[in-house]
N, C-alpha and C. Protein backbone atom coordinates (compact mmCIF):
# COMPACT_ATOMS: atom_id res chain seq x y z
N UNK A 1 -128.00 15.04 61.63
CA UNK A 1 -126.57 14.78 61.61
C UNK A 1 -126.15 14.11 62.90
N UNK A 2 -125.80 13.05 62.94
CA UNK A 2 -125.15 11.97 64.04
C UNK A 2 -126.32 12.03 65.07
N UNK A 3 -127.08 11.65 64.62
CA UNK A 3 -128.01 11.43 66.13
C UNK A 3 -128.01 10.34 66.65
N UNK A 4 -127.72 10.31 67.93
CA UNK A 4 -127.57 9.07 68.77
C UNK A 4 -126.06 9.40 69.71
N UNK A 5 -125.74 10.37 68.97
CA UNK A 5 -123.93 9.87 69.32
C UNK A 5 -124.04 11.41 70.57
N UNK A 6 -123.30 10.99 71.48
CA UNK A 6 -122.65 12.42 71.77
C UNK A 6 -121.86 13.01 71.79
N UNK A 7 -121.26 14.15 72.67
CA UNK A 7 -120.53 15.41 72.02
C UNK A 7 -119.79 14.78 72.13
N UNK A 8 -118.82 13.61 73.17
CA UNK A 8 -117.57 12.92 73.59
C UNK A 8 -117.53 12.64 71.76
N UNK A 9 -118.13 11.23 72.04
CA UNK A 9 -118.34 10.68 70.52
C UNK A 9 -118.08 11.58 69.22
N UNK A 10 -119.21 12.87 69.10
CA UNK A 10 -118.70 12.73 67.21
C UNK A 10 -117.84 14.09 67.87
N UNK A 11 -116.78 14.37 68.90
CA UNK A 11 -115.76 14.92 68.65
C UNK A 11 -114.51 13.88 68.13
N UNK A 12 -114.73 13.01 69.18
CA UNK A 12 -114.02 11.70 68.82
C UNK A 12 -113.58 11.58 67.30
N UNK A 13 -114.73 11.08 66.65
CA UNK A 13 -114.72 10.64 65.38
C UNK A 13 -114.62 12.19 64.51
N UNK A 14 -115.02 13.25 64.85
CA UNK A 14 -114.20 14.27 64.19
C UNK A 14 -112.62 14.97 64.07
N UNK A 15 -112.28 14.30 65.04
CA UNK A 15 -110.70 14.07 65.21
C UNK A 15 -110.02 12.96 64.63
N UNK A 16 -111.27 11.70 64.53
CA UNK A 16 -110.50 10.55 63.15
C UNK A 16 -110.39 11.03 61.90
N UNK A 17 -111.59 11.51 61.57
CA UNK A 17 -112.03 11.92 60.19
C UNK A 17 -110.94 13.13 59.66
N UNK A 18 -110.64 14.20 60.80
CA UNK A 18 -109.47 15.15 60.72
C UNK A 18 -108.13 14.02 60.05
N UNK A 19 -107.88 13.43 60.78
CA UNK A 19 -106.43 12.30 60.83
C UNK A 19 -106.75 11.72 59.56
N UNK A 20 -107.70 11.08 58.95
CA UNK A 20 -107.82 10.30 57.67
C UNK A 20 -108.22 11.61 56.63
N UNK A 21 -108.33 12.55 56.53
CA UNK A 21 -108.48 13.61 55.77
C UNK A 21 -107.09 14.56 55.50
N UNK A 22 -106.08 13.12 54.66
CA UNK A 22 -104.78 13.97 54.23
C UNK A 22 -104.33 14.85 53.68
N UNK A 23 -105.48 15.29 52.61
CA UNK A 23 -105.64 16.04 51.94
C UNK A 23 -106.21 17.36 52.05
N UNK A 24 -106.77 17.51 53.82
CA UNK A 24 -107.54 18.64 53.71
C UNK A 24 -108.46 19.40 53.20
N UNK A 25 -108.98 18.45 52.08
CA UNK A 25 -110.17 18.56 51.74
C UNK A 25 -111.92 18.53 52.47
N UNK A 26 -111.59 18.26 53.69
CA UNK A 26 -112.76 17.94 54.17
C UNK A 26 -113.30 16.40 53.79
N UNK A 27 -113.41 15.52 53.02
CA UNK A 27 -113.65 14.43 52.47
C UNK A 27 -112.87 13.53 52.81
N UNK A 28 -113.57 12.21 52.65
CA UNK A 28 -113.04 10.67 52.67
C UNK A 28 -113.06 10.08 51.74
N UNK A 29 -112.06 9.28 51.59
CA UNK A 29 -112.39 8.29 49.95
C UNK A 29 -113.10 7.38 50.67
N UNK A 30 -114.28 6.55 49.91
CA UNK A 30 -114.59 5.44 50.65
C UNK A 30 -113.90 4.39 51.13
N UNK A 31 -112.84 4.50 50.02
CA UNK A 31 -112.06 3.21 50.50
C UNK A 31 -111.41 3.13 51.71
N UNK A 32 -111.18 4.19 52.81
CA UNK A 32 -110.45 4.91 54.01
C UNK A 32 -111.72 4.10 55.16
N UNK A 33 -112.91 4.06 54.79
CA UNK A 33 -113.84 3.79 55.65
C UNK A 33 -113.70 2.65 56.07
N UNK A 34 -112.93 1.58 55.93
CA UNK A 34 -112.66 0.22 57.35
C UNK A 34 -111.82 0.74 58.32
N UNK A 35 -111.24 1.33 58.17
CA UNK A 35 -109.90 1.77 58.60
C UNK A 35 -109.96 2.71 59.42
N UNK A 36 -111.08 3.79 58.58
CA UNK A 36 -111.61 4.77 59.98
C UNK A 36 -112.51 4.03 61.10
N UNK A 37 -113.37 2.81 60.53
CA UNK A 37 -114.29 2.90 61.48
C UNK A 37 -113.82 1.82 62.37
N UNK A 38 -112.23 0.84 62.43
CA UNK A 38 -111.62 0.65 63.28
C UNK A 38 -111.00 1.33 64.22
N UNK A 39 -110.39 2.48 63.52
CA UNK A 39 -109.72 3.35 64.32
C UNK A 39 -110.40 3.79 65.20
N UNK A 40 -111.77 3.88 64.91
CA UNK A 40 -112.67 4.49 66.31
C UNK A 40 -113.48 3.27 66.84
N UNK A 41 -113.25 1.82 66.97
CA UNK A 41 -113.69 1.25 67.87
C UNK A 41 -114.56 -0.09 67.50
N UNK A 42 -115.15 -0.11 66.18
CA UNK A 42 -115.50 -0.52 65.35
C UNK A 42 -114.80 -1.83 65.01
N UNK A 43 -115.59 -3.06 64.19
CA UNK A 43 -114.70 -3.92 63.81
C UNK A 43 -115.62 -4.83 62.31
N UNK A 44 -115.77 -3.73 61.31
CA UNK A 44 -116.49 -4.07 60.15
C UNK A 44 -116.06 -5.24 59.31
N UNK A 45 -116.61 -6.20 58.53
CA UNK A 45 -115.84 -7.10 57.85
C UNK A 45 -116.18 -6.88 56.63
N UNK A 46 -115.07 -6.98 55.88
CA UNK A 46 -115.20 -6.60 54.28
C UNK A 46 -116.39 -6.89 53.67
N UNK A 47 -117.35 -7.75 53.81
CA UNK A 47 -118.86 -7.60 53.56
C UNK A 47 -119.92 -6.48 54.28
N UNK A 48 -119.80 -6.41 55.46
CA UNK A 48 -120.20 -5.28 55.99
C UNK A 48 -120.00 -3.94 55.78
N UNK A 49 -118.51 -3.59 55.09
CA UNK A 49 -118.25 -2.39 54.66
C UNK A 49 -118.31 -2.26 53.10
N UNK A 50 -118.89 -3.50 52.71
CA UNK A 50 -119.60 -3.74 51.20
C UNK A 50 -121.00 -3.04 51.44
N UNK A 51 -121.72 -4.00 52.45
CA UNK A 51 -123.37 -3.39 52.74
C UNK A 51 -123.34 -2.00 52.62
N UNK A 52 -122.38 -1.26 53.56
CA UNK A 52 -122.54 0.01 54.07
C UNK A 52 -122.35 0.93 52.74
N UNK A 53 -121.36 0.48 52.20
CA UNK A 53 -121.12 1.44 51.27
C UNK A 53 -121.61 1.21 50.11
N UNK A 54 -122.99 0.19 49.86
CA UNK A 54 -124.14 0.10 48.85
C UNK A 54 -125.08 0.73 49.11
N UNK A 55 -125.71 0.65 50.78
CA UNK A 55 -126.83 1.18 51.36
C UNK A 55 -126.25 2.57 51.48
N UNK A 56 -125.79 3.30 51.53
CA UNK A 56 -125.40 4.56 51.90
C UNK A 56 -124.84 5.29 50.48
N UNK A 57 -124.80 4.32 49.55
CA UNK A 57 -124.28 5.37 47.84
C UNK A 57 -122.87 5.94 48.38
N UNK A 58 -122.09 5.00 48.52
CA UNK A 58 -121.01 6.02 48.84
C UNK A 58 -120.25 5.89 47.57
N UNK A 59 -120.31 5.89 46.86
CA UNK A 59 -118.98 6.21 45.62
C UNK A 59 -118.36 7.35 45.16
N UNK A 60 -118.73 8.05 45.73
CA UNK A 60 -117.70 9.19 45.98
C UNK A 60 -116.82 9.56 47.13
N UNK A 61 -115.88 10.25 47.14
CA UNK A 61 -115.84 11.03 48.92
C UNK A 61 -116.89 11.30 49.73
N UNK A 62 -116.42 11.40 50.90
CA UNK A 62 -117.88 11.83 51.47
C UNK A 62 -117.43 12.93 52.71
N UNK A 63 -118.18 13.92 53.28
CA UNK A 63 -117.72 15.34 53.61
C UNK A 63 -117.76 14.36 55.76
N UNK A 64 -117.90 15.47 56.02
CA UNK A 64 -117.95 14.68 58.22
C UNK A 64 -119.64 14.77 58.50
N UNK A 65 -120.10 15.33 57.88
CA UNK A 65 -122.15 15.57 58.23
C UNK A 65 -122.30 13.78 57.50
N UNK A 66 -121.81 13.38 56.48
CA UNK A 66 -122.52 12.43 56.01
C UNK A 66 -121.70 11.46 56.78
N UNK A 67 -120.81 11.56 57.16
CA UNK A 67 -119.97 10.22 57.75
C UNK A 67 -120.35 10.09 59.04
N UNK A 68 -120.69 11.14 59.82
CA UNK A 68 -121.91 11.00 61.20
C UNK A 68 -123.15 10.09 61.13
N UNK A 69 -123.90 10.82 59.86
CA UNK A 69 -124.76 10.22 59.87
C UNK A 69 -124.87 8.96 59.29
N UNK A 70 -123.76 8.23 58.56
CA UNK A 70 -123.87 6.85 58.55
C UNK A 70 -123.49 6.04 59.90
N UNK A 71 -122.60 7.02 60.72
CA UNK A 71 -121.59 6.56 61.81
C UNK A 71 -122.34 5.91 62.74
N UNK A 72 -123.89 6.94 62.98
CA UNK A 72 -124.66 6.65 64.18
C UNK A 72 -125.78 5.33 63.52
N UNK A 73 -125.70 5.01 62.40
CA UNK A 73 -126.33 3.66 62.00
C UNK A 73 -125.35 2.42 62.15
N UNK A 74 -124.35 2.46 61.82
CA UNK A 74 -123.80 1.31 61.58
C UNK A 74 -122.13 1.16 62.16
N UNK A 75 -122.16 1.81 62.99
CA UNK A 75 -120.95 1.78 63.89
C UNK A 75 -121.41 0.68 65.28
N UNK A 76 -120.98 -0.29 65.47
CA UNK A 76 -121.12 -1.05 66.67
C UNK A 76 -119.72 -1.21 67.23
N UNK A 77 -119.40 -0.56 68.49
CA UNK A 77 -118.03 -1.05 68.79
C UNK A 77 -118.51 -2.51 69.02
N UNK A 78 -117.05 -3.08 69.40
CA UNK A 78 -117.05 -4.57 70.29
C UNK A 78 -117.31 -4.48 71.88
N UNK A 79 -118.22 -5.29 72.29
CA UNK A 79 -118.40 -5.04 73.68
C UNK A 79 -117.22 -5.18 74.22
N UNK A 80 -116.69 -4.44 75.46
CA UNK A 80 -115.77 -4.53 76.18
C UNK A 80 -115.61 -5.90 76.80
N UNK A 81 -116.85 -6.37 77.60
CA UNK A 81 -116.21 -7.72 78.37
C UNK A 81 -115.42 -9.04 76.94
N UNK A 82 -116.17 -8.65 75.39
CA UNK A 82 -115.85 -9.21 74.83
C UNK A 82 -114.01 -9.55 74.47
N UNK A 83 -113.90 -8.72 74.20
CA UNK A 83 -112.25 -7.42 74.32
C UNK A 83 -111.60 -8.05 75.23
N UNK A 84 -112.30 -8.34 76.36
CA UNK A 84 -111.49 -8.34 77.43
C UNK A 84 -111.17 -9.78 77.79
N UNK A 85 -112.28 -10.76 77.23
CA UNK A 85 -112.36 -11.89 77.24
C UNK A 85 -111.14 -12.71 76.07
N UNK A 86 -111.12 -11.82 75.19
CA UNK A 86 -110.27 -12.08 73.64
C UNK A 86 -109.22 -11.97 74.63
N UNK A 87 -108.79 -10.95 75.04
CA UNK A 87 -107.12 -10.45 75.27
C UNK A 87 -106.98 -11.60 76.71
N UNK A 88 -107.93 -12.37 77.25
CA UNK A 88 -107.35 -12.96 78.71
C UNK A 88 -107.14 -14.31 77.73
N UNK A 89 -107.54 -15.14 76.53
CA UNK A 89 -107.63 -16.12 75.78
C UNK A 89 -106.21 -16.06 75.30
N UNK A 90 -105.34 -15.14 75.21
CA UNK A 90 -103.99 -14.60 74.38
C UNK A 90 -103.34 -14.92 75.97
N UNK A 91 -103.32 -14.61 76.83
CA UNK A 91 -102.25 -14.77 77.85
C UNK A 91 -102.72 -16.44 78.78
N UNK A 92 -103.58 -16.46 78.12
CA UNK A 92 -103.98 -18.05 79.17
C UNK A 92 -103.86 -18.97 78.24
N UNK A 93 -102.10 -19.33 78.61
CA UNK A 93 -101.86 -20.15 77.57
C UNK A 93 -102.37 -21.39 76.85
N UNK A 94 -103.06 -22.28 78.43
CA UNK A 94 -103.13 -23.85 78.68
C UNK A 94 -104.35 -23.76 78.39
N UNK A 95 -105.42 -22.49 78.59
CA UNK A 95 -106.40 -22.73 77.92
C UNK A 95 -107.03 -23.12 79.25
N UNK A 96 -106.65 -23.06 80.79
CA UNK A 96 -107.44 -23.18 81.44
C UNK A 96 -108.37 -22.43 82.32
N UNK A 97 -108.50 -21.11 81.75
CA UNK A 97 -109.41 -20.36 82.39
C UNK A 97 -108.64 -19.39 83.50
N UNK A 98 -106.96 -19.73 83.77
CA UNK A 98 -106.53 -18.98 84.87
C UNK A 98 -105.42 -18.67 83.90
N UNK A 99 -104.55 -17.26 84.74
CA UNK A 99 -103.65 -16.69 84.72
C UNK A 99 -102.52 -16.96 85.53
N UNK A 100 -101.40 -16.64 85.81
CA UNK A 100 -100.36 -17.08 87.58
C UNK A 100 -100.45 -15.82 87.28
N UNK A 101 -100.31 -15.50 88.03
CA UNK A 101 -99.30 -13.79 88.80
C UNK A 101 -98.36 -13.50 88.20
N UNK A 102 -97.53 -14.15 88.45
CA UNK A 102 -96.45 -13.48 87.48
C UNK A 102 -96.27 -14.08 85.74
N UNK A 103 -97.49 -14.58 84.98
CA UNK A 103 -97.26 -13.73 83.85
C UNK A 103 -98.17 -12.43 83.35
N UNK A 104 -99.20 -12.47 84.22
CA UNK A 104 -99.79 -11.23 84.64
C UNK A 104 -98.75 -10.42 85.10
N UNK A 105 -98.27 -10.29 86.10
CA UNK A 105 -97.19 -9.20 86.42
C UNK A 105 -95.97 -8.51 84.84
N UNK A 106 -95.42 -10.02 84.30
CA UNK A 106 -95.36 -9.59 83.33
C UNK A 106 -96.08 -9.14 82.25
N UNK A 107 -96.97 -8.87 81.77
CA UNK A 107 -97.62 -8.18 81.02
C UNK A 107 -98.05 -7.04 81.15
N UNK A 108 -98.60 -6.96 82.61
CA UNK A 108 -98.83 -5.64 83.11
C UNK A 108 -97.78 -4.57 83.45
N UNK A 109 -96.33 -5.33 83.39
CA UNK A 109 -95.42 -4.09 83.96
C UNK A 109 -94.35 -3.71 82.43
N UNK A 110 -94.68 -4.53 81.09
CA UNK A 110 -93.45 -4.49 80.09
C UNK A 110 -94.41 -4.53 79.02
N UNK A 111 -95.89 -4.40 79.04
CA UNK A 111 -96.44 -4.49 77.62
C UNK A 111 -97.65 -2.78 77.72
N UNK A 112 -97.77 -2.29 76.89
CA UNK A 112 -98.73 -0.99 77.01
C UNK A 112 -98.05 0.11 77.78
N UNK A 113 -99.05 0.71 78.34
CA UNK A 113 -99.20 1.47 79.48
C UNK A 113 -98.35 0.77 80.56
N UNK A 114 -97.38 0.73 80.84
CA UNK A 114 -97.00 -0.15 82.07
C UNK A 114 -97.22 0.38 83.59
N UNK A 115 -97.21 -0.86 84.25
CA UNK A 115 -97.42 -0.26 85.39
C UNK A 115 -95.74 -0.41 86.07
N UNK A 116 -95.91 0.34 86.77
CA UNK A 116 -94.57 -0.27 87.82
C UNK A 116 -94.70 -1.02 88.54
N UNK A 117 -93.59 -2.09 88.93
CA UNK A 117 -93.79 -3.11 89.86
C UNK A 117 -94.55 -2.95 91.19
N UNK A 118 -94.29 -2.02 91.61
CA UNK A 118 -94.92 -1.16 92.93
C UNK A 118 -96.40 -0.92 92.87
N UNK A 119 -96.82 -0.63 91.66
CA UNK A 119 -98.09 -0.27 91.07
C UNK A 119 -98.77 -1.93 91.48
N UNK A 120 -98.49 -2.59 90.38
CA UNK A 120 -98.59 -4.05 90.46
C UNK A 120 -99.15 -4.60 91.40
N UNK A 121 -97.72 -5.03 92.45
CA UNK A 121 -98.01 -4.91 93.49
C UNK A 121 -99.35 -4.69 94.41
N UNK A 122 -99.47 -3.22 94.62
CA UNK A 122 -100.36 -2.71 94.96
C UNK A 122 -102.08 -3.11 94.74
N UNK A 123 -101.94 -3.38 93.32
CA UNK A 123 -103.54 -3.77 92.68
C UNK A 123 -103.49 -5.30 93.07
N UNK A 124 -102.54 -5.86 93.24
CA UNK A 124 -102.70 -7.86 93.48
C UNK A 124 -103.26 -7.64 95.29
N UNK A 125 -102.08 -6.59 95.92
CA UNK A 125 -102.97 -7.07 97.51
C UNK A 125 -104.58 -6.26 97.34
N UNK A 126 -104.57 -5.14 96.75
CA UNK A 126 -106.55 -4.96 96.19
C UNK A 126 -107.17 -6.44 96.43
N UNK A 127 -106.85 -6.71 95.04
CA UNK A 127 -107.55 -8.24 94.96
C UNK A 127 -108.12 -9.10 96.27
C-alpha cells in the first residue's frame, strides 16, 4: 500500500481523498480521479487518466489502500522550476526574459499570500 510515498505524502493525499469522499463512504467514483490527482499536485491529461483507469480496472469506486497504491505509480507532480518558469512567462509580458520591480512588487504585495510593502522591500535589498 503506497510504497514510495511518505508519511507527509499519503497523509496529504488522505486528507484529499477525505475532501473528495462526499459521501462518506470511504470510496471514489473514478470519475473524481483528475481532479483529485490535481488537487494534490499532479497534472494528468484526459488520455492519461484514460491509461490509468484501464491499467488499474477502475470501474468501480475505489476505497484509499487502492488509490495509494495507484497514487505511488502514476502520480508525477510538475517539477517546481517548471511551475516557476510557467508563472515568470505570465508576468513577463514582452517576453523578454526580465521582470521591473515594480510589477513584481505588484504581484507580490496584491496577488496570493501577500507580502507587505515592507516585506517586499526587504527581500529586493536581499537580492
Amino acid at each position: 500500500m503506497g510504497k514510495d510515498l511518505s508519511q507527509d505524502q499519503i497523509a496529504t493525499m488522505k486528507e484529499a481523498f477525505t475532501l473528495f469522499d462526499t459521501d462518506k463512504d470511504g470510496r471514489i467514483a473514478p470519475s473524481e480521479l483528475g481532479i483529485l490527482m490535481r488537487s494534490l499536485g499532479g497534472n494528468p491529461t484526459q488520455s492519461k487518466l484514460k491509461e490509468i483507469v484501464s491499467s488499474e480496472n477502475l470501474n468501480n469506486p475505489f476505497d484509499f489502500d487502492r488509490f495509494l497504491d495507484f497514487m505511488s505509480k502514476h502520480l508525477r507532480p510538475e517539477p517546481f522550476d517548471r511551475q516557476l518558469r510557467d508563472a515568470f512567462k505570465v508576468i513577463d509580458k514582452g517576453s523578454t526574459g526580465f521582470v521591473s520591480v515594480s510589477d513584481l512588487r505588484h504581484l507580490l504585495t496584491s496577488i496570493g499570500e501577500k507580502l507587505e510593502p515592507s516585506e517586499f522591500d526587504e527581500w529586493i535589498r536581499e537580492l
